[in-house]
N, C-alpha and C. Protein backbone atom coordinates (compact mmCIF):
# COMPACT_ATOMS: atom_id res chain seq x y z
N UNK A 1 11.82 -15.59 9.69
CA UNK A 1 11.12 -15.21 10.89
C UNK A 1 9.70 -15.78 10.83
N UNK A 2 9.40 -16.29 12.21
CA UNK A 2 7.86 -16.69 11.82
C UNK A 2 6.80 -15.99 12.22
N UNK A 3 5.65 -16.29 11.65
CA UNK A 3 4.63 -14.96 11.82
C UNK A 3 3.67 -15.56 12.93
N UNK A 4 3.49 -14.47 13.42
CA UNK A 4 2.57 -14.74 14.54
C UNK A 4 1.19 -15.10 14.13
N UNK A 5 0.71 -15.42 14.88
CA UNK A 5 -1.11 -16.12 14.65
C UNK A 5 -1.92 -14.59 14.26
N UNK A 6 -1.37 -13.95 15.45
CA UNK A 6 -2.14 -12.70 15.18
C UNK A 6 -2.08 -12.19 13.57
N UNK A 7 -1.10 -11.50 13.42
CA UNK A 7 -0.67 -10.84 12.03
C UNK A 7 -1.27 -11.87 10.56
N UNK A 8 -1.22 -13.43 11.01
CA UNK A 8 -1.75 -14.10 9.72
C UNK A 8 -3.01 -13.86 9.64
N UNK A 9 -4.00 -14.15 11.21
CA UNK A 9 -5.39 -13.81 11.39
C UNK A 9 -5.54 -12.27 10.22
N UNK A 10 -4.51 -11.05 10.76
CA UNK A 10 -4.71 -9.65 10.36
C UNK A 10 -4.78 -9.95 8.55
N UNK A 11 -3.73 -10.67 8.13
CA UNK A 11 -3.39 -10.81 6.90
C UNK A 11 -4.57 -11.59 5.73
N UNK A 12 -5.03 -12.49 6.45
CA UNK A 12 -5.79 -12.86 6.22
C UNK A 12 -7.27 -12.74 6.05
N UNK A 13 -7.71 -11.54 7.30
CA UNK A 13 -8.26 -10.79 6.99
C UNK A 13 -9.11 -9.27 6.10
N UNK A 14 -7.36 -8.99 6.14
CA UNK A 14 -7.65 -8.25 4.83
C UNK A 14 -7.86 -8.68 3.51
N UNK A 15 -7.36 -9.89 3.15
CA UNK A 15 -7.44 -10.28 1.94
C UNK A 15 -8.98 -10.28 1.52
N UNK A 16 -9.82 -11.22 2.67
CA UNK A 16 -11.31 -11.46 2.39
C UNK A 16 -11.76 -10.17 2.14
N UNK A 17 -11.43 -9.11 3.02
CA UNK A 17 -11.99 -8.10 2.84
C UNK A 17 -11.98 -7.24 1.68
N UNK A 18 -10.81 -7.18 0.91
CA UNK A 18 -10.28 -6.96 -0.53
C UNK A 18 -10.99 -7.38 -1.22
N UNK A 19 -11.11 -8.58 -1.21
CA UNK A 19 -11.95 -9.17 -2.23
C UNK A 19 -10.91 -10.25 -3.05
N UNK A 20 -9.57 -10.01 -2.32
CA UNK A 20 -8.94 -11.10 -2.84
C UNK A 20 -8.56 -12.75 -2.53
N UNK A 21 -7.86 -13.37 -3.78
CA UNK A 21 -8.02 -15.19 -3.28
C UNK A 21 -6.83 -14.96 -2.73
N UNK A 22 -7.00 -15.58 -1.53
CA UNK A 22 -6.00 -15.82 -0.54
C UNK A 22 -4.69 -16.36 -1.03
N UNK A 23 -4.57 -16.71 -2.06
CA UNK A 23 -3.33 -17.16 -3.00
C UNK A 23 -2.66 -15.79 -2.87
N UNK A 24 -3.07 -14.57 -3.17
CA UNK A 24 -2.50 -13.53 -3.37
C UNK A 24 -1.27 -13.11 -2.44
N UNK A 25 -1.60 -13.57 -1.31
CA UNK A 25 -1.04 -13.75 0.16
C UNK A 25 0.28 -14.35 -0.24
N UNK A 26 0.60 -15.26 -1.05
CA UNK A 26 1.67 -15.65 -1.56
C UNK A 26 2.52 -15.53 -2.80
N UNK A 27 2.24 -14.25 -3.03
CA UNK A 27 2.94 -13.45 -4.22
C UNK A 27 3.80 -12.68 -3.51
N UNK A 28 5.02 -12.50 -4.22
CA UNK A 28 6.27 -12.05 -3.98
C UNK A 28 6.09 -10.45 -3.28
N UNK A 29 7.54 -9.95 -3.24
CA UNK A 29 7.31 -8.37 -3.17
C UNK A 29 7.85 -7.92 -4.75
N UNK A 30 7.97 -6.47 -4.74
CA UNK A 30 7.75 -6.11 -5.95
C UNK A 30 9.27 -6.37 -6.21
N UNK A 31 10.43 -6.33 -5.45
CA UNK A 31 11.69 -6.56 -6.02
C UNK A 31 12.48 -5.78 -7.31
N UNK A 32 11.71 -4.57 -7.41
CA UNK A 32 12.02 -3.51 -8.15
C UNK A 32 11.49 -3.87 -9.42
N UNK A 33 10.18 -4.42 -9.88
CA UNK A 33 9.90 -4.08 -11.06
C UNK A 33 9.03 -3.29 -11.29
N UNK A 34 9.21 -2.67 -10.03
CA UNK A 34 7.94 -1.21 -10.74
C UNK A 34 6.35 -1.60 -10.21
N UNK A 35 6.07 -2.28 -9.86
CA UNK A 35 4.05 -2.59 -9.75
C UNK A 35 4.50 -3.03 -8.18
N UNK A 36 3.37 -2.64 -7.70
CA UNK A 36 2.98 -2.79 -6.20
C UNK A 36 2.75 -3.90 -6.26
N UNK A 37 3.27 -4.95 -5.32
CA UNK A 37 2.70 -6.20 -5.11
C UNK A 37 1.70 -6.15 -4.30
N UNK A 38 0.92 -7.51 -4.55
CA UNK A 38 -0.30 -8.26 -3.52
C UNK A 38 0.62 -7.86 -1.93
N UNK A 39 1.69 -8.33 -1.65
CA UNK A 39 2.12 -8.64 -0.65
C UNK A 39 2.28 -7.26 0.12
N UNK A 40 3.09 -6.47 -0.43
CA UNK A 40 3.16 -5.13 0.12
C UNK A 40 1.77 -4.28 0.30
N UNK A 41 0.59 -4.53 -0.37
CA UNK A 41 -0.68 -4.39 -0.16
C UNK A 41 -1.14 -4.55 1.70
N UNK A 42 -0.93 -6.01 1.48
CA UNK A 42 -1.39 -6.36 2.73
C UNK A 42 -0.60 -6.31 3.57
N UNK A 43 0.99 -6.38 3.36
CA UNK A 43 1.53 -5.34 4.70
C UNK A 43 1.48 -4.27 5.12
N UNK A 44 0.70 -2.78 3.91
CA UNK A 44 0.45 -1.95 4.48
C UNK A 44 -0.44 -1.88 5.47
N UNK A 45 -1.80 -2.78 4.64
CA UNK A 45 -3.60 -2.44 5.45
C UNK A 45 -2.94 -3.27 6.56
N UNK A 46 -1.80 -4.15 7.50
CA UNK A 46 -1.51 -4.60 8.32
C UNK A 46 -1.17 -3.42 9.44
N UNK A 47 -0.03 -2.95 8.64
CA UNK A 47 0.50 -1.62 9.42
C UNK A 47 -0.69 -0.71 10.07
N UNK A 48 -1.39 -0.62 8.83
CA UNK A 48 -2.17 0.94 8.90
C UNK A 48 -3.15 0.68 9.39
N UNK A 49 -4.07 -0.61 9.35
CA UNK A 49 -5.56 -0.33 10.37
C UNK A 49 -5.55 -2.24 10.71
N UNK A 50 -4.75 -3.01 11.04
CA UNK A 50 -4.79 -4.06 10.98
C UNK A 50 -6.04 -5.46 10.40
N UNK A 51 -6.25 -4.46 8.93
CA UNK A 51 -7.27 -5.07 8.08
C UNK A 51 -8.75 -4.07 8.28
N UNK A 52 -8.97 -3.13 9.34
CA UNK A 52 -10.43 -2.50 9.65
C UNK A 52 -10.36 -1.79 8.76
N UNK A 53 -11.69 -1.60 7.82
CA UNK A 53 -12.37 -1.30 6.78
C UNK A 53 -12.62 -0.24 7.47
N UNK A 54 -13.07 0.15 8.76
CA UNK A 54 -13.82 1.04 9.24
C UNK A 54 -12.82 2.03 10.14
N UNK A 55 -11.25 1.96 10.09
CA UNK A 55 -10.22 2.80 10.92
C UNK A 55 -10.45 4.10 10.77
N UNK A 56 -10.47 4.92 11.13
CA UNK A 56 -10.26 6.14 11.31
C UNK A 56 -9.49 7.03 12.51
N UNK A 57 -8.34 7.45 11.55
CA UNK A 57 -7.74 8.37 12.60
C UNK A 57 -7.83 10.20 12.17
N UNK A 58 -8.54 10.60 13.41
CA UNK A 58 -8.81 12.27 12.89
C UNK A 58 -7.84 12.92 13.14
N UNK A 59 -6.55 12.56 13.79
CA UNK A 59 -5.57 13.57 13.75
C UNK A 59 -5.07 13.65 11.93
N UNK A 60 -5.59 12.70 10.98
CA UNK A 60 -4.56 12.94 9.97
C UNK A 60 -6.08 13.11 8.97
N UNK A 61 -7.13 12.86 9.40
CA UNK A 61 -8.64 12.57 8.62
C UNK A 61 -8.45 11.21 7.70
N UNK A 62 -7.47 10.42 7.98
CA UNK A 62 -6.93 9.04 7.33
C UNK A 62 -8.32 8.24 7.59
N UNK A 63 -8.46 7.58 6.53
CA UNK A 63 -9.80 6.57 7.10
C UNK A 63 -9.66 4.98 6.09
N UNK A 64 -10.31 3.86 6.60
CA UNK A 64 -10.07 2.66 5.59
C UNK A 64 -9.05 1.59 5.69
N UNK A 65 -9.39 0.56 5.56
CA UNK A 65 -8.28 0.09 5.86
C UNK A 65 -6.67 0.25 5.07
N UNK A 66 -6.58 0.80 4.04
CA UNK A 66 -5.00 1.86 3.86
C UNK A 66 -4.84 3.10 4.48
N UNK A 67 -5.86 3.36 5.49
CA UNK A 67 -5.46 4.74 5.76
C UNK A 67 -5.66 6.03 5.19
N UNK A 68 -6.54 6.11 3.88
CA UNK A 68 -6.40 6.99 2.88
C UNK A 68 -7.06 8.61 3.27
N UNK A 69 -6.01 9.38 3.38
CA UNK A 69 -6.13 10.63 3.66
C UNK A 69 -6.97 11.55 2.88
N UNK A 70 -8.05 12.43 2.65
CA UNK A 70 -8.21 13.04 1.56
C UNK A 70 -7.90 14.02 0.89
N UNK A 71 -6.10 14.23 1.22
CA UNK A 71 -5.54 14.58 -0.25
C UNK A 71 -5.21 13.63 -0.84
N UNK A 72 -5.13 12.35 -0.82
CA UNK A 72 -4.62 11.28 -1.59
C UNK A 72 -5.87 10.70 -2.65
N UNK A 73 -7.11 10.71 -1.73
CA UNK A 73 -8.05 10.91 -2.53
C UNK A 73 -7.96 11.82 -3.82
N UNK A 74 -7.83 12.77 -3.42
CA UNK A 74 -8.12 14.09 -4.50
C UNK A 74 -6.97 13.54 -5.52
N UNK A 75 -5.53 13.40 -5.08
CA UNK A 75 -4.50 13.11 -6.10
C UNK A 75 -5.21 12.10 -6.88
N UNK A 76 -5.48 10.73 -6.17
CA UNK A 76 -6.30 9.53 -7.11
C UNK A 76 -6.95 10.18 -8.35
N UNK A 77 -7.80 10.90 -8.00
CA UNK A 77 -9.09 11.60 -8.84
C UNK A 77 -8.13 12.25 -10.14
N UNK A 78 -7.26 13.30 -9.63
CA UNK A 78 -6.57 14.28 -10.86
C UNK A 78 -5.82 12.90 -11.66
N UNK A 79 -5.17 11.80 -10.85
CA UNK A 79 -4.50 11.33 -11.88
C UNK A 79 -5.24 10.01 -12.53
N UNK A 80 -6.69 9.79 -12.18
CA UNK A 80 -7.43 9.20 -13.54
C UNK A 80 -7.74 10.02 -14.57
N UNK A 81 -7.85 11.79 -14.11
CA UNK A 81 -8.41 12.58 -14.94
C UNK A 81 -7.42 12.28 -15.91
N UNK A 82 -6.25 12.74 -14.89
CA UNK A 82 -4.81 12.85 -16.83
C UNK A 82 -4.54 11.68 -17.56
N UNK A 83 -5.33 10.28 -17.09
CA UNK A 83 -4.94 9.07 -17.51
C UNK A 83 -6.35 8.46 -18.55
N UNK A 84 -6.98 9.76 -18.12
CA UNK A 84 -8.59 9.58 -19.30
C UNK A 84 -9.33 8.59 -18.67
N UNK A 85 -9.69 8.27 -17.27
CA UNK A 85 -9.83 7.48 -17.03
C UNK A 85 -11.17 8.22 -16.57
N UNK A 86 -12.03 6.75 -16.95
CA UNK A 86 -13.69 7.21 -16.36
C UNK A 86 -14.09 7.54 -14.82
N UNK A 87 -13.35 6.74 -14.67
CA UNK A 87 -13.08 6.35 -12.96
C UNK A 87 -13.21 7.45 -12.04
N UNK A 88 -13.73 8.28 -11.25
CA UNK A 88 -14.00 9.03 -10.10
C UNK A 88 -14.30 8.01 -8.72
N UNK A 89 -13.37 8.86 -7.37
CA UNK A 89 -13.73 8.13 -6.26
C UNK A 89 -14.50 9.28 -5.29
N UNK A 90 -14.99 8.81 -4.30
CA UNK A 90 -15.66 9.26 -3.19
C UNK A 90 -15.16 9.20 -1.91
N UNK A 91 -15.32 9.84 -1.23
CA UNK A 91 -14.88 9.87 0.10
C UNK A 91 -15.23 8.70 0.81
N UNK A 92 -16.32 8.07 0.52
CA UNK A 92 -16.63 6.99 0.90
C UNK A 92 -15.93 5.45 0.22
N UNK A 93 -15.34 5.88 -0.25
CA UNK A 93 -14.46 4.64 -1.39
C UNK A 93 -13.41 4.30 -0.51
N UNK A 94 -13.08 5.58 0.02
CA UNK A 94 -11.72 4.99 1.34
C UNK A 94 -11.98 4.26 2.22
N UNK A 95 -13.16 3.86 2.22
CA UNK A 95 -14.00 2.30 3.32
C UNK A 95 -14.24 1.21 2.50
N UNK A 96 -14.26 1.26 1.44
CA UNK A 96 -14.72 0.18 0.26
C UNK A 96 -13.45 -0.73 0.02
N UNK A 97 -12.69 -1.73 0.32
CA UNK A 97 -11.61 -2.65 0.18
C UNK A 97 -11.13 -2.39 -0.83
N UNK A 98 -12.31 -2.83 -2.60
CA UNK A 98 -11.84 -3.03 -3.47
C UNK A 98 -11.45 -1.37 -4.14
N UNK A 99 -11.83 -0.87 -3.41
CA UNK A 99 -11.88 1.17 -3.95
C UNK A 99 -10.50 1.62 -3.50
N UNK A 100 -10.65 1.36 -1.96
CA UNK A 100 -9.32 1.41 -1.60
C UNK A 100 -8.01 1.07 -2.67
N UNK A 101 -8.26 -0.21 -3.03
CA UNK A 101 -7.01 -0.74 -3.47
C UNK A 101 -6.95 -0.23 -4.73
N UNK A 102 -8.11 0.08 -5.48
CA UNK A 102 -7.83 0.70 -6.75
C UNK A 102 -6.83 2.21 -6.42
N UNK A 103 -7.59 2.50 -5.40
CA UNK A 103 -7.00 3.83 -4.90
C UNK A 103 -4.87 3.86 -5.03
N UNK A 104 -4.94 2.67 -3.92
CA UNK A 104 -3.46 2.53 -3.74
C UNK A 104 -2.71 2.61 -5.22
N UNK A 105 -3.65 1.57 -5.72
CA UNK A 105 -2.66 0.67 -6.99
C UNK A 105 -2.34 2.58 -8.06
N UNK A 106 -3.73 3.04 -8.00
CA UNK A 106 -3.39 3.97 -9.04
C UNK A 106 -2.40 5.27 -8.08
N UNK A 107 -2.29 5.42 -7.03
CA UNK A 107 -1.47 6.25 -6.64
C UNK A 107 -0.07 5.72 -6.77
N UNK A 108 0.41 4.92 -6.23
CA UNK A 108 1.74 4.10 -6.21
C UNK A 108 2.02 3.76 -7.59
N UNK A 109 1.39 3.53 -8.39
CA UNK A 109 1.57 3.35 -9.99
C UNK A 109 2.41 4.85 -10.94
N UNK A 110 0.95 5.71 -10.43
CA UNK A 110 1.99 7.23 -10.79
C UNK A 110 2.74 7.86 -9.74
N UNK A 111 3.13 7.91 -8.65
CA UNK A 111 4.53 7.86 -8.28
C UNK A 111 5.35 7.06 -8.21
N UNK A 112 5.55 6.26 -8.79
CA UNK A 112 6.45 4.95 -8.92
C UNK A 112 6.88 5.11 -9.97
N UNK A 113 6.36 5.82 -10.79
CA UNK A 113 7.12 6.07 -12.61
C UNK A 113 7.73 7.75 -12.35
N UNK A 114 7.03 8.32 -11.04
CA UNK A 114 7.81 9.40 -11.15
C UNK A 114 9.55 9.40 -10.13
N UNK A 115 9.01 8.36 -9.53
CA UNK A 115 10.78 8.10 -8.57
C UNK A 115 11.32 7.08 -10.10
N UNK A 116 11.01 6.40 -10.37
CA UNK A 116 12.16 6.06 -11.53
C UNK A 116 12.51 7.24 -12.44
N UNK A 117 11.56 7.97 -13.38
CA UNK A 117 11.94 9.23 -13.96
C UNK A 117 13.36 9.80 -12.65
N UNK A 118 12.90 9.79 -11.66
CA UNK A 118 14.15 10.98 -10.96
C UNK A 118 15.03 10.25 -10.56
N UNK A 119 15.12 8.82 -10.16
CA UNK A 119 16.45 7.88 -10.09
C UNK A 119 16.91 7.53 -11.05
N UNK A 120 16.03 6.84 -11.84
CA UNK A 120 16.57 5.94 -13.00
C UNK A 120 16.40 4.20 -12.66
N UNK A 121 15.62 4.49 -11.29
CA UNK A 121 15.17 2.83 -10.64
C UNK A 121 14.20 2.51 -11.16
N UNK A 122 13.98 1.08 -10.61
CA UNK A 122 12.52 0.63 -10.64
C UNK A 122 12.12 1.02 -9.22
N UNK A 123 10.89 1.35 -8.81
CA UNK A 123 10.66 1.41 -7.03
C UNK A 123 10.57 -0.18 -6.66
N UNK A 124 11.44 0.19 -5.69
CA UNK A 124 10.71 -1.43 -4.67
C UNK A 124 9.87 -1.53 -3.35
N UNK A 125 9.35 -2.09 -3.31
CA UNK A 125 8.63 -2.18 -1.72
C UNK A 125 9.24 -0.96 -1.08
N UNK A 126 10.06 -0.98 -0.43
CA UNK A 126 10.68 -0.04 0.26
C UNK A 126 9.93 1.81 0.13
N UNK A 127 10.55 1.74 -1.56
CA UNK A 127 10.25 3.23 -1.91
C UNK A 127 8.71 3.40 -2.05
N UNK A 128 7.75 2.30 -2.41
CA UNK A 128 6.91 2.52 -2.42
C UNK A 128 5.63 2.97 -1.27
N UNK A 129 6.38 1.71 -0.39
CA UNK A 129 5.87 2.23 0.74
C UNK A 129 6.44 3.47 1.84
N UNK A 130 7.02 3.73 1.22
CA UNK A 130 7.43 5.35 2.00
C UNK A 130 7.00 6.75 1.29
N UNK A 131 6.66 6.42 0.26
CA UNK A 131 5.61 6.59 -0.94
C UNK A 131 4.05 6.90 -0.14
N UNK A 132 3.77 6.16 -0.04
CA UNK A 132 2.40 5.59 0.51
C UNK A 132 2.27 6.49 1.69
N UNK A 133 3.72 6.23 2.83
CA UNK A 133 3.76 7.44 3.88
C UNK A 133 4.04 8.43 3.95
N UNK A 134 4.88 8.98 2.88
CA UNK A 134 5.08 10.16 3.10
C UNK A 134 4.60 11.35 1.52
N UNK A 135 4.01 10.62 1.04
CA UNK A 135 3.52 11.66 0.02
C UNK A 135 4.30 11.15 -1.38
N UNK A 136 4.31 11.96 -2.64
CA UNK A 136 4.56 12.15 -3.53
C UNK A 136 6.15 11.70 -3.55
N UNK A 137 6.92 12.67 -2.85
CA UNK A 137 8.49 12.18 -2.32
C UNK A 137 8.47 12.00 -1.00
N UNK A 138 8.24 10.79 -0.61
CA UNK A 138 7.95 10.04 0.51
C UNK A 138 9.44 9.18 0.62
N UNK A 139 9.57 8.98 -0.30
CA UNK A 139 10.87 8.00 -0.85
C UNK A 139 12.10 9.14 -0.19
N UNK A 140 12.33 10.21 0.03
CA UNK A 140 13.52 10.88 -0.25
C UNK A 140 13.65 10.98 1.42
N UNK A 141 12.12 11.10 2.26
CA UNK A 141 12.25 11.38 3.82
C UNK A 141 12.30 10.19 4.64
N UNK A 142 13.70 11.03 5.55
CA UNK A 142 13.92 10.20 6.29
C UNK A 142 13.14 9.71 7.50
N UNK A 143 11.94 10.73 7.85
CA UNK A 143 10.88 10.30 8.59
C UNK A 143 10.30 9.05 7.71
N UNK A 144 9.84 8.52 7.03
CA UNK A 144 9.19 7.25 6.49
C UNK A 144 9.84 6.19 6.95
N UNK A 145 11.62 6.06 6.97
CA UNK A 145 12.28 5.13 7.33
C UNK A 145 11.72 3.85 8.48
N UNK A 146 11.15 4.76 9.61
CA UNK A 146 10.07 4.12 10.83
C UNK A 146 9.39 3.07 10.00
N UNK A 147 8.44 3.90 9.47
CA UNK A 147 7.29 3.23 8.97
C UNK A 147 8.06 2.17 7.98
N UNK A 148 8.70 2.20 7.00
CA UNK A 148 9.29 0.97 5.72
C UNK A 148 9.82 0.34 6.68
N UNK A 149 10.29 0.26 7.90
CA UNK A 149 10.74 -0.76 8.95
C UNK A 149 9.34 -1.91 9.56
N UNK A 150 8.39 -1.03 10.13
CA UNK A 150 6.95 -1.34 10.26
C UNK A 150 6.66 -2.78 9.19
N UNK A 151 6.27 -1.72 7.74
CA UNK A 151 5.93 -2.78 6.95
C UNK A 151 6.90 -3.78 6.38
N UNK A 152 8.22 -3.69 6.36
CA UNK A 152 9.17 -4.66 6.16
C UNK A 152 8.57 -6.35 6.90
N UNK A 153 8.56 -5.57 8.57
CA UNK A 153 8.35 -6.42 9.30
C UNK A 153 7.71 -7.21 9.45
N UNK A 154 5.93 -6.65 8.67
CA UNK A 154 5.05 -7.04 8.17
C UNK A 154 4.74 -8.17 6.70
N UNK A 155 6.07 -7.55 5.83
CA UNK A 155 5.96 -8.69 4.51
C UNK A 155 7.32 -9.22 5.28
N UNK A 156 7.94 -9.41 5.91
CA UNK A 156 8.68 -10.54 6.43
C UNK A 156 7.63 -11.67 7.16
N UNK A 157 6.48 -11.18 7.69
CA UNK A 157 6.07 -12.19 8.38
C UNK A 157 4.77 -12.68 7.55
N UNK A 158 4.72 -11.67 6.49
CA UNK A 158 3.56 -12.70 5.59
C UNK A 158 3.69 -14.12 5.53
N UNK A 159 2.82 -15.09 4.96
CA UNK A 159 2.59 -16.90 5.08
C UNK A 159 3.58 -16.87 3.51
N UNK A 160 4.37 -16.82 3.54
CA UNK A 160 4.63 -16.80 2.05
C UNK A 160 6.27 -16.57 1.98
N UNK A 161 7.23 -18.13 1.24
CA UNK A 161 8.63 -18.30 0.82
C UNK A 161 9.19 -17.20 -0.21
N UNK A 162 8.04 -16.55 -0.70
CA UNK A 162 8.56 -15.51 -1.56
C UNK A 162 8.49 -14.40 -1.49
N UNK A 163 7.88 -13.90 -0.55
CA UNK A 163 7.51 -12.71 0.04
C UNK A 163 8.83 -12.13 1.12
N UNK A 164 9.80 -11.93 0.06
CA UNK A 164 11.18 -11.41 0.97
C UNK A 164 10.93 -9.78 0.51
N UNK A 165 10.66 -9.08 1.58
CA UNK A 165 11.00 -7.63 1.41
C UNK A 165 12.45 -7.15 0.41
N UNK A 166 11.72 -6.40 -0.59
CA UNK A 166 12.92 -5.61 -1.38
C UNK A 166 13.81 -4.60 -0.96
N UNK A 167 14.92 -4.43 -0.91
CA UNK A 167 15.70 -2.93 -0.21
C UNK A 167 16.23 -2.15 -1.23
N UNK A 168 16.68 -1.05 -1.20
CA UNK A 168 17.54 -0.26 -2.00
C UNK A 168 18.90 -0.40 -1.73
């Protein structure tokens, strides 16, 4: 499928804003080995605020370009605590690209070892990003389904031969 001007503009945008080299843009999806890809990254901040650093929606208090709610915040925080990690975020970090993404990477990291603990999988794109939408077991509701359609659609149309969405 080919990607529209718009969505590469979006894609592309977020990357600068990340702080990442646009190479990243052409890294795979995760294909079940467990780590969030570059790619599924930027199909979320596509989905969720089409790259704006500055989104905010108050029906959910979601803000940033991932969207980051502040209980997800708070989870971030408890699970550097249990990981000994120096690291504390701020409410204001959910506007910060590179905070954000630390944010994502360390949330999706520890629920991603907790859906393999309860499958016996690796997560792929899919679970992760339903993950991302629907909480802790985000993976199990069938409300997320919408949304992993959303961002499918999104790393289907990333600039990138390897960037094939993973399924279960």
């Amino acid at each position: 499928m080919r990607m529209t001007r718009r969505l590469r503009a979006i894609l592309i945008i977020a990357a600068i804003a990340a702080g990442l080299p646009l190479a990243a843009l052409a890294l795979g999806s995760s294909g079940g080995t467990g780590v969030p890809s570059d790619a599924l990254w930027h199909a979320i901040v596509a989905v969720e605020s089409r790259g704006d650093v500055s989104a905010y929606n108050a029906h959910d208090g979601a803000t940033g370009m991932a969207q980051i709610r502040s209980v997800c915040l708070e989870d971030a925080n408890r699970i550097a605590r249990l990981r000994g990690m120096d690291e504390r975020f701020s409410a204001a970090d959910r506007n910060n690209p590179r905070a954000a993404r630390r944010i994502w990477n360390l949330y999706l990291d520890f629920y991603g070892k907790q859906y393999e603990k309860e499958t016996g999988r690796k997560p792929t794109d899919k679970a992760f990003a339903r993950i991302w939408n629907g909480g802790p077991s985000g993976w199990r509701k069938t409300s997320t389904l919408p949304y992993w359609d959303l961002v499918r659609e999104a790393l289907r149309a990333a600039p990138s031969e390897t960037a094939s969405p993973s399924a279960e």
